[in-house]
C-alpha atoms as a PDB file:
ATOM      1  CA  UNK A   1     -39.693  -7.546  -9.857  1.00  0.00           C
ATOM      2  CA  UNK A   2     -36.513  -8.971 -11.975  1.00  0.00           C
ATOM      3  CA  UNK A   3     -35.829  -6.012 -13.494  1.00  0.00           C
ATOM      4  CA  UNK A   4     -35.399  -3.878  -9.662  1.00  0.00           C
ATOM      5  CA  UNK A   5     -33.193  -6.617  -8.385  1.00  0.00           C
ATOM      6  CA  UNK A   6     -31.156  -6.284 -11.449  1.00  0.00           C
ATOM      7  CA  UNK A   7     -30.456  -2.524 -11.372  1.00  0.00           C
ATOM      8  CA  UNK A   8     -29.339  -2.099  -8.084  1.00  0.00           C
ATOM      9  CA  UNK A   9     -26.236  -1.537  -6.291  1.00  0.00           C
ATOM     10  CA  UNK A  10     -24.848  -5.345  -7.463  1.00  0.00           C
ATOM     11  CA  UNK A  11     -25.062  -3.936 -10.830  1.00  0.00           C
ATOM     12  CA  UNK A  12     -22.916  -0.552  -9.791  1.00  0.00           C
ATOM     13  CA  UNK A  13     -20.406  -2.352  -8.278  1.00  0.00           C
ATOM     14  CA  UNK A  14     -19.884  -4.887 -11.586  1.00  0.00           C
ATOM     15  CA  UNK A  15     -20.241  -2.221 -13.773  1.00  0.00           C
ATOM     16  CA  UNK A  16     -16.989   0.147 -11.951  1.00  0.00           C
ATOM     17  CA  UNK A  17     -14.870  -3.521 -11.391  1.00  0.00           C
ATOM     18  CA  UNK A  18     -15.607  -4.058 -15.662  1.00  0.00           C
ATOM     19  CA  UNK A  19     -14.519  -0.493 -15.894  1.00  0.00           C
ATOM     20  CA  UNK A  20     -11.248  -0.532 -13.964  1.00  0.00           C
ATOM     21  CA  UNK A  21     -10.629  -4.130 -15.581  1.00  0.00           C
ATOM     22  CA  UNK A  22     -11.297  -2.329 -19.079  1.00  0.00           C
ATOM     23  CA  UNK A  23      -9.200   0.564 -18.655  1.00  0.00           C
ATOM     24  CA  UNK A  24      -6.530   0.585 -15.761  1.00  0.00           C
ATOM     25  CA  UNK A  25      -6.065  -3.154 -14.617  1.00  0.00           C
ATOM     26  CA  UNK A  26      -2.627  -3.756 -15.961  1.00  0.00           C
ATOM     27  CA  UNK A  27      -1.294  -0.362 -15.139  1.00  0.00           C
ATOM     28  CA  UNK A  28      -3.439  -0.304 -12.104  1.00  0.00           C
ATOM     29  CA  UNK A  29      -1.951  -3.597 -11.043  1.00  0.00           C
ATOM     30  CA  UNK A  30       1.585  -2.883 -11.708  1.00  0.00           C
ATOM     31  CA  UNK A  31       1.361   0.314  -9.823  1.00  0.00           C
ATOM     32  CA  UNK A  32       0.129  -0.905  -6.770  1.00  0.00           C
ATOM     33  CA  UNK A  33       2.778  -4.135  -6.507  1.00  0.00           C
ATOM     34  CA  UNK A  34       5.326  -0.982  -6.953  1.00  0.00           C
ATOM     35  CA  UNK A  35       3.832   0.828  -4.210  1.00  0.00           C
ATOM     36  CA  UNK A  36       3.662  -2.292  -1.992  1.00  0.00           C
ATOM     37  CA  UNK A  37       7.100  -3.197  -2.895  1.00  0.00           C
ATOM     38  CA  UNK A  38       8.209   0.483  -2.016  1.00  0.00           C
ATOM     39  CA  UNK A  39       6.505   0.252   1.391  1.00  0.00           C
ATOM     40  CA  UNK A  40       8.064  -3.056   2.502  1.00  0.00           C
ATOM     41  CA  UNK A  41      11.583  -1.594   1.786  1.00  0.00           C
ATOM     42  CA  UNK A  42      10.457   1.498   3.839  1.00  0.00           C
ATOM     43  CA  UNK A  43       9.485  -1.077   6.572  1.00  0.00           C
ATOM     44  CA  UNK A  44      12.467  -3.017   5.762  1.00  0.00           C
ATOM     45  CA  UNK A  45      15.039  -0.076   6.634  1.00  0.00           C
ATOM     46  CA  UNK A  46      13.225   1.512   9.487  1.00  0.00           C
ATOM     47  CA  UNK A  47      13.746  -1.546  11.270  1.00  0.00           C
ATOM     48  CA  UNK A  48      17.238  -1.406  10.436  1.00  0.00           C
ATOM     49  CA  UNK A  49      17.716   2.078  11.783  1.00  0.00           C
ATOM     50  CA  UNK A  50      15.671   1.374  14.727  1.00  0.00           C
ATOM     51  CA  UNK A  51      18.298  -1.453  15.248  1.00  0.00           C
ATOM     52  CA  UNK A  52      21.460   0.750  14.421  1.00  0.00           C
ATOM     53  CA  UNK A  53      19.662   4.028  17.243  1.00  0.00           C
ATOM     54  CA  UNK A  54      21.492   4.752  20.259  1.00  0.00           C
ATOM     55  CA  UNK A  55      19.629   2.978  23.075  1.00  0.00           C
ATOM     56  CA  UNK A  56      18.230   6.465  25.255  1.00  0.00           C
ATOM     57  CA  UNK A  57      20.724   5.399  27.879  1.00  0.00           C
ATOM     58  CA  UNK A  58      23.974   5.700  25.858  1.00  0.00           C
ATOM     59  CA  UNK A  59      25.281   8.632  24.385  1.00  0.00           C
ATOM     60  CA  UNK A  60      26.390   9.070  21.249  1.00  0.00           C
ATOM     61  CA  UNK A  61      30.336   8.687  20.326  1.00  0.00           C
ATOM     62  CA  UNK A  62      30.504  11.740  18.636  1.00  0.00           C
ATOM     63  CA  UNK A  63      29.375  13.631  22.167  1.00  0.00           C
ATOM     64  CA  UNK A  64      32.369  12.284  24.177  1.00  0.00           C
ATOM     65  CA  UNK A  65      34.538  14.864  25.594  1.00  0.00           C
END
């Protein structure tokens, strides 16, 4: 009876987080804070362009005759 409730999928999932901690935490963690910091700049200057569009109304200054 113990030894079922010890091998099941509680087990799996402790033994991949051990694994991960083991063998690619740092690097793992360093990696994604990169990424995250990467996507928040991406955010970051889309809004900025978004801002800096011609509103569909106006045309662009470069299209003047």
């Amino acid at each position: 009876m113990v030894l079922a409730d010890l091998f099941g999928p509680d087990l799996i999932i402790v033994v991949v987080v051990l694994l991960v901690l083991m063998f690619g935490g740092p690097r793992l963690a360093r990696n994604l804070g990169a990424a995250k910091t990467e996507f928040e700049k991406g955010l970051k200057n889309s809004k900025t362009s978004a801002a800096d569009a011609p509103k569909p109304d106006e045309t662009p200054s470069g299209d003047e005759k």
